[in-house]
C-alpha atoms as a PDB file:
ATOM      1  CA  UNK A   1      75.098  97.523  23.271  1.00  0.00           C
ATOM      2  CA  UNK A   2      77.282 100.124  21.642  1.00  0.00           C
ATOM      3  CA  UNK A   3      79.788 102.404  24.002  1.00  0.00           C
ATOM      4  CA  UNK A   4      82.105 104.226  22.456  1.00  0.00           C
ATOM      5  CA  UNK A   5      85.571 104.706  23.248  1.00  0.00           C
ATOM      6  CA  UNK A   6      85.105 106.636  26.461  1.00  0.00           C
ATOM      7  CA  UNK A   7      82.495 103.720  27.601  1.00  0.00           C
ATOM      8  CA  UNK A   8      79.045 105.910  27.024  1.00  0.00           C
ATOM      9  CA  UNK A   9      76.027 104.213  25.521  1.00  0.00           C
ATOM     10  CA  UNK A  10      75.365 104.880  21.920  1.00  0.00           C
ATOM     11  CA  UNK A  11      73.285 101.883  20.716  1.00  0.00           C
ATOM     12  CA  UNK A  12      70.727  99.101  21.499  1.00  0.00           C
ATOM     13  CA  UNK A  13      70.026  96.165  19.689  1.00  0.00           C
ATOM     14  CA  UNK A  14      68.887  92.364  19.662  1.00  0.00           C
ATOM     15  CA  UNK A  15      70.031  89.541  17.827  1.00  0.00           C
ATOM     16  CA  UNK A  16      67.699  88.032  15.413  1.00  0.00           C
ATOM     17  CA  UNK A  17      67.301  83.886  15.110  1.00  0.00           C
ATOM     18  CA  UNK A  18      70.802  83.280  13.625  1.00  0.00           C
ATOM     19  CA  UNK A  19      72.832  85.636  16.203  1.00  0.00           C
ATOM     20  CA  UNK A  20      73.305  88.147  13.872  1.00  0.00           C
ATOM     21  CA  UNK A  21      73.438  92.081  15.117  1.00  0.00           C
ATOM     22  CA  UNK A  22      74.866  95.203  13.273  1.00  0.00           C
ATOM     23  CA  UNK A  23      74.860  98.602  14.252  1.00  0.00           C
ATOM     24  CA  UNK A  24      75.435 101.084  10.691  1.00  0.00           C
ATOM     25  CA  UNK A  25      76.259 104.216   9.613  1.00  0.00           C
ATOM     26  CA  UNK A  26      78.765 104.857  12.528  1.00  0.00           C
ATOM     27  CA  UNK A  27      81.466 107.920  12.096  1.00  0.00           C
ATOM     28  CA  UNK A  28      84.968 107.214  12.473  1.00  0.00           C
ATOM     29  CA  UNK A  29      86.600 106.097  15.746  1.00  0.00           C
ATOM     30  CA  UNK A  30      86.401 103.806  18.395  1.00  0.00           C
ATOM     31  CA  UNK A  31      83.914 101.499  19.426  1.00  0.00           C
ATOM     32  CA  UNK A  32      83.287  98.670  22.470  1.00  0.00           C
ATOM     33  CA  UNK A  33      80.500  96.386  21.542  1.00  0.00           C
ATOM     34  CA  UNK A  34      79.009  94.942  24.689  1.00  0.00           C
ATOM     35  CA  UNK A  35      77.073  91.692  24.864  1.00  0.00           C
ATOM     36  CA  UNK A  36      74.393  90.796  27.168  1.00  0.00           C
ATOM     37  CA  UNK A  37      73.933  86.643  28.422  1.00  0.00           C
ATOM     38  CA  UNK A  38      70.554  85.321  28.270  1.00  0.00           C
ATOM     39  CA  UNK A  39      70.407  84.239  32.019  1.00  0.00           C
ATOM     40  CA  UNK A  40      72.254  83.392  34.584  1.00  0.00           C
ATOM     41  CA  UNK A  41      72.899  79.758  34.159  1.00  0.00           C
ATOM     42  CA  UNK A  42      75.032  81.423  30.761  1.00  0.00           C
ATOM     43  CA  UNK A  43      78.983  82.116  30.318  1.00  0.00           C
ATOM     44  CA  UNK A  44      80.571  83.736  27.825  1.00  0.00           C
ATOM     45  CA  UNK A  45      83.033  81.498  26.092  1.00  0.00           C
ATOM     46  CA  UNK A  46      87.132  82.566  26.822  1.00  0.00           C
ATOM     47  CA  UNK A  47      87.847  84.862  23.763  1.00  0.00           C
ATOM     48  CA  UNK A  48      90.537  85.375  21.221  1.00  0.00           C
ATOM     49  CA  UNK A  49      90.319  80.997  20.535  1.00  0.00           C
ATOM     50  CA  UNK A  50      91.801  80.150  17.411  1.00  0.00           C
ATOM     51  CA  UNK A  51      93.479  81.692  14.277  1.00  0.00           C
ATOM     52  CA  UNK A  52      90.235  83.164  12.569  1.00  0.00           C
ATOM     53  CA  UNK A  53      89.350  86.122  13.825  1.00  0.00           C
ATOM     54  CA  UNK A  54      85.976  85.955  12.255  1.00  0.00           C
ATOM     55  CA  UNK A  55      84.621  82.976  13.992  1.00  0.00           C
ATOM     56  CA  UNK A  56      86.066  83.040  17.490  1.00  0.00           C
ATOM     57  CA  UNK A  57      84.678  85.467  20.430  1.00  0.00           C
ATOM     58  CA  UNK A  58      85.350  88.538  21.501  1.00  0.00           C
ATOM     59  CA  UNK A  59      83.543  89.318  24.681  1.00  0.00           C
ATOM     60  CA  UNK A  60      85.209  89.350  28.002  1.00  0.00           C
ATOM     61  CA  UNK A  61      84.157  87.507  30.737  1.00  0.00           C
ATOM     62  CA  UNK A  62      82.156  91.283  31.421  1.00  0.00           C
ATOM     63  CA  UNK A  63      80.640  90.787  28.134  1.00  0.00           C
ATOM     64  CA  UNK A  64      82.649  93.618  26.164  1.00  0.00           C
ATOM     65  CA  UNK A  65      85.018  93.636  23.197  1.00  0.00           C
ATOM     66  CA  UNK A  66      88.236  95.385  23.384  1.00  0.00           C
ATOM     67  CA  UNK A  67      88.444  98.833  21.815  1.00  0.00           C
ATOM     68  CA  UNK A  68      87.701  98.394  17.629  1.00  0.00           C
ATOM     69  CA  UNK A  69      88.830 101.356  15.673  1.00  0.00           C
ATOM     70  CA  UNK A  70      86.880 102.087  12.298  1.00  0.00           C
ATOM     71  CA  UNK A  71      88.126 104.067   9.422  1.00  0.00           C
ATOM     72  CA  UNK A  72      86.231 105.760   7.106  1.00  0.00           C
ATOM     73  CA  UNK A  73      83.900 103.581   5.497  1.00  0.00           C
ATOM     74  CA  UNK A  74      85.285 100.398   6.974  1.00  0.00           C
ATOM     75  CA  UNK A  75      83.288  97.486   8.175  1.00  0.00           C
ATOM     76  CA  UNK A  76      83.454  95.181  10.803  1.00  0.00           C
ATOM     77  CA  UNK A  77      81.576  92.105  10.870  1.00  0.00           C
ATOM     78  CA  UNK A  78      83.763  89.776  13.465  1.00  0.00           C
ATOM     79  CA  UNK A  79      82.878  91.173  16.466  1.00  0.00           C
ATOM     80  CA  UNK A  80      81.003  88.182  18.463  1.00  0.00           C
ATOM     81  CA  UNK A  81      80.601  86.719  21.381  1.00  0.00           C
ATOM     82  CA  UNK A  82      80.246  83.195  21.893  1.00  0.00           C
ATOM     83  CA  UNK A  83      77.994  81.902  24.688  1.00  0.00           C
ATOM     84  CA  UNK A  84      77.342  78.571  26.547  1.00  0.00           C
ATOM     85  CA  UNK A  85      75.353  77.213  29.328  1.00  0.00           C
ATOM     86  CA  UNK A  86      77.416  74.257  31.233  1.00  0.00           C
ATOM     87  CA  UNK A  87      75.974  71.715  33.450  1.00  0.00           C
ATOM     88  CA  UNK A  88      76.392  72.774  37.266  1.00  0.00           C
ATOM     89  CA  UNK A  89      76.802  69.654  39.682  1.00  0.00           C
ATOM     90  CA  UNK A  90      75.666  69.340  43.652  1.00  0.00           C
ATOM     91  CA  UNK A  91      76.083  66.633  45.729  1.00  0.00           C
ATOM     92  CA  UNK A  92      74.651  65.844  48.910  1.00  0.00           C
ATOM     93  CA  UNK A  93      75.526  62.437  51.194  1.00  0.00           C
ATOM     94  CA  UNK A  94      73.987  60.845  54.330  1.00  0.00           C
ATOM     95  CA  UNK A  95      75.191  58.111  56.676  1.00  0.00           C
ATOM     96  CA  UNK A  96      72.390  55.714  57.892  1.00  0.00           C
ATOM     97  CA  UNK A  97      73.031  56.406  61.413  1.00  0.00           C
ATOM     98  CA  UNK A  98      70.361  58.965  61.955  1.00  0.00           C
ATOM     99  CA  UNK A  99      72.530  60.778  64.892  1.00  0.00           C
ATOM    100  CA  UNK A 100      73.076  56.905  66.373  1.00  0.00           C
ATOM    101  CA  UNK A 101      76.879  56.066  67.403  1.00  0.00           C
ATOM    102  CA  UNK A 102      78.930  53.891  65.250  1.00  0.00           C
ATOM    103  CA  UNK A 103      80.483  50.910  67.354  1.00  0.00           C
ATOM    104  CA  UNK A 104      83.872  49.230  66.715  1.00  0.00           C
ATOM    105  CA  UNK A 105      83.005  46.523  63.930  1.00  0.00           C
ATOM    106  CA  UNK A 106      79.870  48.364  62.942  1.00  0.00           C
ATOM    107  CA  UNK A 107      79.093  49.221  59.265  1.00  0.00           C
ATOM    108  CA  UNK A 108      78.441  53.066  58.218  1.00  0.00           C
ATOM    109  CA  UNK A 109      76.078  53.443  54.780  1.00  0.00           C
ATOM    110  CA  UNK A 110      76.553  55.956  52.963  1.00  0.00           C
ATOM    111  CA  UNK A 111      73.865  57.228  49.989  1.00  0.00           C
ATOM    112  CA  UNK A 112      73.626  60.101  48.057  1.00  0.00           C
ATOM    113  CA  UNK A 113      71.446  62.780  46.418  1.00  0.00           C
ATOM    114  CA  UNK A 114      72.886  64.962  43.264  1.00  0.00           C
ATOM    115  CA  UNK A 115      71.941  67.500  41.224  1.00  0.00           C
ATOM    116  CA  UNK A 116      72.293  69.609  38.032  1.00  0.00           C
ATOM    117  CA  UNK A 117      70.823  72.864  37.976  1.00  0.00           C
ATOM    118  CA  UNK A 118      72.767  74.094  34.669  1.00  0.00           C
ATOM    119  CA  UNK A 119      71.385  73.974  31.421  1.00  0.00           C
ATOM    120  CA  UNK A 120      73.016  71.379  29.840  1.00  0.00           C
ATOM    121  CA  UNK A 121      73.584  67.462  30.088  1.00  0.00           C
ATOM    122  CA  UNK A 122      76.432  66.483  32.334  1.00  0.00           C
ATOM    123  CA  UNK A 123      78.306  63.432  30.774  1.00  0.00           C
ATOM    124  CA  UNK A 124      80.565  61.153  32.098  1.00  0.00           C
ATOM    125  CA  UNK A 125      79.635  61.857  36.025  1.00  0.00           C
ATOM    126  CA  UNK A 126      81.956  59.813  38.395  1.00  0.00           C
ATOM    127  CA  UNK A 127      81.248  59.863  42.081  1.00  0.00           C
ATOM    128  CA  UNK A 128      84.956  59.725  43.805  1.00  0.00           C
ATOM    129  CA  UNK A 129      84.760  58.869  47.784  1.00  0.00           C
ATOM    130  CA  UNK A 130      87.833  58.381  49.630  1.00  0.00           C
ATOM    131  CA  UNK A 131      87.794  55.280  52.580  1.00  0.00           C
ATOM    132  CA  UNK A 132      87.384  57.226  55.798  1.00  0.00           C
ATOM    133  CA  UNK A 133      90.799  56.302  58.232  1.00  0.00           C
ATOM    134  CA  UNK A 134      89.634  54.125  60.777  1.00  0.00           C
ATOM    135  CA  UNK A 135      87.339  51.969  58.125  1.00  0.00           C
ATOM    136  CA  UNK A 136      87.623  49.615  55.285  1.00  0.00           C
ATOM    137  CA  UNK A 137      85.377  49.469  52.193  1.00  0.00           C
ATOM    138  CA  UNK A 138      82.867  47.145  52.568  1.00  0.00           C
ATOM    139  CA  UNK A 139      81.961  45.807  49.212  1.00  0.00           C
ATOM    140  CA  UNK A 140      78.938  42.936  50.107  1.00  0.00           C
ATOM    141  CA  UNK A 141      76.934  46.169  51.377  1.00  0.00           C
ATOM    142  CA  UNK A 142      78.156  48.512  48.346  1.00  0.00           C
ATOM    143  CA  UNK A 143      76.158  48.979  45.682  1.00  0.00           C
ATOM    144  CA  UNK A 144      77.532  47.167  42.632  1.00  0.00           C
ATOM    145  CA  UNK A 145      80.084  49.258  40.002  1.00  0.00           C
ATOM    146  CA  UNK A 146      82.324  50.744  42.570  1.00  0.00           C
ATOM    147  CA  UNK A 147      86.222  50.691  41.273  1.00  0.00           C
ATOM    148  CA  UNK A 148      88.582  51.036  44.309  1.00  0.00           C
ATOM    149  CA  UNK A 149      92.239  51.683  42.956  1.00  0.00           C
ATOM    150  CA  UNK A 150      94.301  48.268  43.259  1.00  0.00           C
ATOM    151  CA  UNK A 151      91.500  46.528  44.002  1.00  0.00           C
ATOM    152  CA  UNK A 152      92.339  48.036  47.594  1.00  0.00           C
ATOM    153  CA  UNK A 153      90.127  48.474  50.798  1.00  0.00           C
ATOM    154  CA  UNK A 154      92.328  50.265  53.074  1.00  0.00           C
ATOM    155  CA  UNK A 155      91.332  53.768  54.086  1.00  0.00           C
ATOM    156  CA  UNK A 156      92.589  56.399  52.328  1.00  0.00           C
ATOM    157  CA  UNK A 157      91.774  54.150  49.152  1.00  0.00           C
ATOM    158  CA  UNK A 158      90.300  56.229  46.373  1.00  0.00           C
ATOM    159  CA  UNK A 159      87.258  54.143  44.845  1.00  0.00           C
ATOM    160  CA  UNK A 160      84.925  55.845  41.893  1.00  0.00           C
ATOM    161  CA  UNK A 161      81.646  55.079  40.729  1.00  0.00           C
ATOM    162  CA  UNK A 162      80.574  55.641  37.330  1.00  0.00           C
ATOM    163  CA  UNK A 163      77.175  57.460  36.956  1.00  0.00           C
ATOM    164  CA  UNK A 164      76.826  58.486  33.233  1.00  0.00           C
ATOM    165  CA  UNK A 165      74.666  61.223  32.276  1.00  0.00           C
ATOM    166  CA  UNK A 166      72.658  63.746  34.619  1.00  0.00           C
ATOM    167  CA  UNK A 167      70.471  65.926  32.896  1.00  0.00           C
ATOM    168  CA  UNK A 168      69.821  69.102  32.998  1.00  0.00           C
ATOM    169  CA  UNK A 169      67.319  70.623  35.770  1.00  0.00           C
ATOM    170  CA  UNK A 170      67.709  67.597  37.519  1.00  0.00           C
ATOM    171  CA  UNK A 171      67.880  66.138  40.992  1.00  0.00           C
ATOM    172  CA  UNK A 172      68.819  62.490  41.725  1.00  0.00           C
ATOM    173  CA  UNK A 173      67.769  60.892  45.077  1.00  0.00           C
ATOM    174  CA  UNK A 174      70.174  57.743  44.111  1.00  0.00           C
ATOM    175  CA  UNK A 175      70.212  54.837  44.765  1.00  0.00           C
ATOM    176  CA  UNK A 176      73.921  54.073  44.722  1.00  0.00           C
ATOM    177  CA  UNK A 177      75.591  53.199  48.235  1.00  0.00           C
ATOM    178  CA  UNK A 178      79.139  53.172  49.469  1.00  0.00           C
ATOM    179  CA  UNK A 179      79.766  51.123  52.548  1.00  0.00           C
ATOM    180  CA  UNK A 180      82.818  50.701  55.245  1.00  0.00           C
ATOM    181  CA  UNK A 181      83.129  49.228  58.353  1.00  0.00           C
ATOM    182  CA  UNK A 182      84.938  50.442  61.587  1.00  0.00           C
ATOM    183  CA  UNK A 183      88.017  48.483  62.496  1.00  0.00           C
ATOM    184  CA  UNK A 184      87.108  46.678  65.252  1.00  0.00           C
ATOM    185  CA  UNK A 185      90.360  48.092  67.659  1.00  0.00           C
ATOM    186  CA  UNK A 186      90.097  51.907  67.857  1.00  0.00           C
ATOM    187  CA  UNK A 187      92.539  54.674  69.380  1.00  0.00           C
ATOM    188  CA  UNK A 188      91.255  55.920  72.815  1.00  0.00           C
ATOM    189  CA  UNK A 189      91.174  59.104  71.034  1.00  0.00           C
ATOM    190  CA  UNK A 190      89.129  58.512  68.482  1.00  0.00           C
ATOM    191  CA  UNK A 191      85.994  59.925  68.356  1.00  0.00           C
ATOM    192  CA  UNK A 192      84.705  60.472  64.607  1.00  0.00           C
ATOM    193  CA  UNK A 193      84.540  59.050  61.514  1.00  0.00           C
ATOM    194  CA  UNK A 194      84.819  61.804  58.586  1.00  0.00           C
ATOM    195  CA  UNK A 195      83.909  61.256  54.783  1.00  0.00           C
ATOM    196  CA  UNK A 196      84.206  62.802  51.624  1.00  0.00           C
ATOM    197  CA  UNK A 197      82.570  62.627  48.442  1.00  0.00           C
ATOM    198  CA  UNK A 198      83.204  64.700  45.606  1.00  0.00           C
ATOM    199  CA  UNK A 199      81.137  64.821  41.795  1.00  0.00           C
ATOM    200  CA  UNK A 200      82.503  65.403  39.023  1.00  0.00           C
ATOM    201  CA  UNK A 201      81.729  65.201  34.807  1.00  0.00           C
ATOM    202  CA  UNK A 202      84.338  65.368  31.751  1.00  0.00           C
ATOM    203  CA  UNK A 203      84.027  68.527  31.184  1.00  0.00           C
ATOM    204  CA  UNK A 204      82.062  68.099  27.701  1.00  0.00           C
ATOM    205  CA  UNK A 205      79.547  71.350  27.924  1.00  0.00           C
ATOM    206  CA  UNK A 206      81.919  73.422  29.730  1.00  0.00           C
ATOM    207  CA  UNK A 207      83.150  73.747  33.422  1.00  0.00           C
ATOM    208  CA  UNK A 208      80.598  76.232  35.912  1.00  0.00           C
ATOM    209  CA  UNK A 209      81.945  79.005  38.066  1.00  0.00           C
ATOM    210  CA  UNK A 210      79.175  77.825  40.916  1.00  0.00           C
ATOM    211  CA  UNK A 211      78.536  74.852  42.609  1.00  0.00           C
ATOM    212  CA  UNK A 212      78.705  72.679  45.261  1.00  0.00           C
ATOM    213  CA  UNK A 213      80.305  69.609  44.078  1.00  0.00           C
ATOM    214  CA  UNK A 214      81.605  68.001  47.319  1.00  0.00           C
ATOM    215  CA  UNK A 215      79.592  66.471  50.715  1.00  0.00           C
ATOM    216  CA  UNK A 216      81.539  65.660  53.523  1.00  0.00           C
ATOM    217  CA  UNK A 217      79.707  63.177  56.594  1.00  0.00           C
ATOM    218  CA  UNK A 218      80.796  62.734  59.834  1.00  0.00           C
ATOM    219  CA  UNK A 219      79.780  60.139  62.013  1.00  0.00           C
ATOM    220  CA  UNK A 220      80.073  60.010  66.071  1.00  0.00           C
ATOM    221  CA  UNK A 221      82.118  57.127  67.463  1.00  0.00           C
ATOM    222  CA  UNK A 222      81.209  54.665  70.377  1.00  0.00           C
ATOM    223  CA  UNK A 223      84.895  53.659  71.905  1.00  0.00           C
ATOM    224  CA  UNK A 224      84.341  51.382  74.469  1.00  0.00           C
ATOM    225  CA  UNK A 225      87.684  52.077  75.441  1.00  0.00           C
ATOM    226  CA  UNK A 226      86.438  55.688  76.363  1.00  0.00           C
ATOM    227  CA  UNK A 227      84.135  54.485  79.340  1.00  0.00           C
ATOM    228  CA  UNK A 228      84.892  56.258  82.402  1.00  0.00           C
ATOM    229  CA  UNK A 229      87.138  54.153  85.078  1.00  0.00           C
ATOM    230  CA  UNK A 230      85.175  52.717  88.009  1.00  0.00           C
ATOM    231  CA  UNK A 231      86.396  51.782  91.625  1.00  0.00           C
ATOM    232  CA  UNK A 232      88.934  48.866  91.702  1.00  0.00           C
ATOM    233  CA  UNK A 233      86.897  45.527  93.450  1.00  0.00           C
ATOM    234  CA  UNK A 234      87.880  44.748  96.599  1.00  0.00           C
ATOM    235  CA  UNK A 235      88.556  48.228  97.788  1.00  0.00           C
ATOM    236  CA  UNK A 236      86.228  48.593 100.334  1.00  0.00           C
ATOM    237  CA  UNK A 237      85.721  51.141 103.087  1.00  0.00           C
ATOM    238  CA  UNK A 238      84.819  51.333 106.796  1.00  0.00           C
ATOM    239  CA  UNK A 239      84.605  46.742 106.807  1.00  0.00           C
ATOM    240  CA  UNK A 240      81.923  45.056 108.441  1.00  0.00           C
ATOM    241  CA  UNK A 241      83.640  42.457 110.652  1.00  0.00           C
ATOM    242  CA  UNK A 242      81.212  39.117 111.026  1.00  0.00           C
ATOM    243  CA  UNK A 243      82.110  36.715 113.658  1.00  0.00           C
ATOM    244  CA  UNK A 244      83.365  33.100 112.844  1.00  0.00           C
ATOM    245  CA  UNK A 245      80.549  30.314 113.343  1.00  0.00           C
ATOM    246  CA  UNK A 246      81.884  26.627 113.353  1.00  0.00           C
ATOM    247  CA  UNK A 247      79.992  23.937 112.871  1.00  0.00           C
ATOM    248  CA  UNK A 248      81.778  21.137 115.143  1.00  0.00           C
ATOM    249  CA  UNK A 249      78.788  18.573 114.106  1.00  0.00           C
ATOM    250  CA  UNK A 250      77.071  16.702 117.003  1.00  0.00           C
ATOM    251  CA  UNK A 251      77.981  14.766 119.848  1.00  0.00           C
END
C-alpha cells in the first residue's frame, strides 16, 4: 500500500512471484510504502540490517517504511520488506500420578507432549527440566540421552535432553521421560513437589513473539509425619477396678 506523507491511501498493489512491486508515475514528495504479511504465523524481519540499503528491509514491525522523499524524476527501487515465518514451540508435561499422593521414597514420572504450530522447522530443540527440591534424578527410570550438569542428581540440578528437529504443524506425544524420586525424610511442612520444564530451539528460523514454551507440574505429597496426633496409651479414663483372684492350688 501507498500513503503518502500525511498517512492517506494512494495505492494498491500485489507482489508478483519474485516479490517484486512498483508503484509509477508518482509527483514529487513524500511517500510511506506499507507492507502487508501473508498470515499470521509471519514477522517482518528487524529493518535497517546491514550496509546495503538495497537488499536489507525496510518495514517496521507495523509493516511501514519510514517517510521516502522523491525528487523529480527520481526512482526508488530499495524499498522492501523482508518477511519470515519462525517455528513457535509449546510444551505440555504430566506426572504419572493421576491426582494419587507421592510417598517419601516414591518415584514421580514425568512425560511430555510438544508442539510447533509455526511455519517452519525448529532445529536443535533441547528439553531443559530442573530436579524438583525435595527429589533426586532418577536415571534407571529416565529415558536414555538426558545430560544432567556434573553428572549431578541433586535437586536444583539442571539436566537437558536433546530432541533435534520438530517440524512444522506438528504435535509430539513423546516418548521421552524424566524421572526423580522423593527423599525418603521430608520436612513436616512439606506438602508439594513442583516441576519445571522449559523448550527451547537455536534460534535458526527466527525467534516467535507467541508461545507457550514452559509446563510446570505439581505433585501432592503424602508426609507421614503430617498424621494427626492420637491419645497417648495408657491414659485412660473413669478405670474399671477388677478384684484380685489367687490361685493358692489345692489342699
Amino acid at each position: 500500500t501507498l500513503f503518502n506523507g500525511a498517512g492517506n491511501v494512494l495505492q494498491n498493489t500485489q507482489t508478483d512471484s519474485t516479490g517484486h512491486y512498483l508503484f509509477s508515475n508518482l509527483a514529487t514528495g513524500g511517500y510511506i510504502v506499507g507492507f502487508a504479511l501473508p498470515g499470521s504465523d509471519y514477522l517482518f524481519s528487524p529493518p535497517n540490517q546491514g550496509s546495503d540499503r538495497a537488499v536489507d528491509s525496510d518495514a517496521g514491525q507495523n509493516g511501514r517504511s519510514n517517510l521516502v522523499q522523491l525528487g523529480q524524476g527520481e526512482n526508488n527501487l530499495t524499498i522492501d520488506a523482508g518477511i519470515f515465518g519462525p517455528p513457535n514451540l509449546s510444551i505440555e508435561k504430566s506426572d504419572n500420578r493421576n491426582g494419587v499422593q507421592v510417598a517419601p521414597g516414591e518415584s514421580i514420572i514425568y512425560s511430555f507432549v510438544y508442539s510447533n504450530t509455526g511455519v517452519s522447522d525448529a532445529t536443535g530443540v533441547i528439553l531443559s527440566e530442573v530436579v524438583p527440591q525435595l527429589t533426586t534424578f532418577e536415571a534407571a527410570k529416565s529415558s536414555v540421552g538426558w545430560k544432567c550438569a556434573n553428572d549431578q542428581i541433586a535437586a536444583d540440578t539442571v539436566c537437558t535432553f536433546d530432541v533435534g528437529t520438530v517440524t512444522a504443524k506438528s504435535t509430539v506425544n513423546s516418548p521421552i521421560k524424566f524421572a526423580v524420586k522423593v527423599d525418603s525424610s521430608l520436612p513436616n511442612t512439606a506438602k508439594q513437589i513442583v516441576n519445571l520444564v522449559t523448550i527451547s530451539d537455536d534460534g535458526t528460523h527466527g525467534t516467535p513473539t507467541t508461545g507457550n514454551n514452559t509446563s510446570t507440574v505439581t505433585t501432592d505429597l503424602t508426609n507421614p509425619t503430617s498424621l494427626e496426633p492420637g491419645p497417648e496409651p495408657g491414659v485412660i479414663k473413669n478405670p474399671l477396678f477388677l478384684p484380685l483372684i489367687r490361685n493358692t492350688g489345692a489342699r
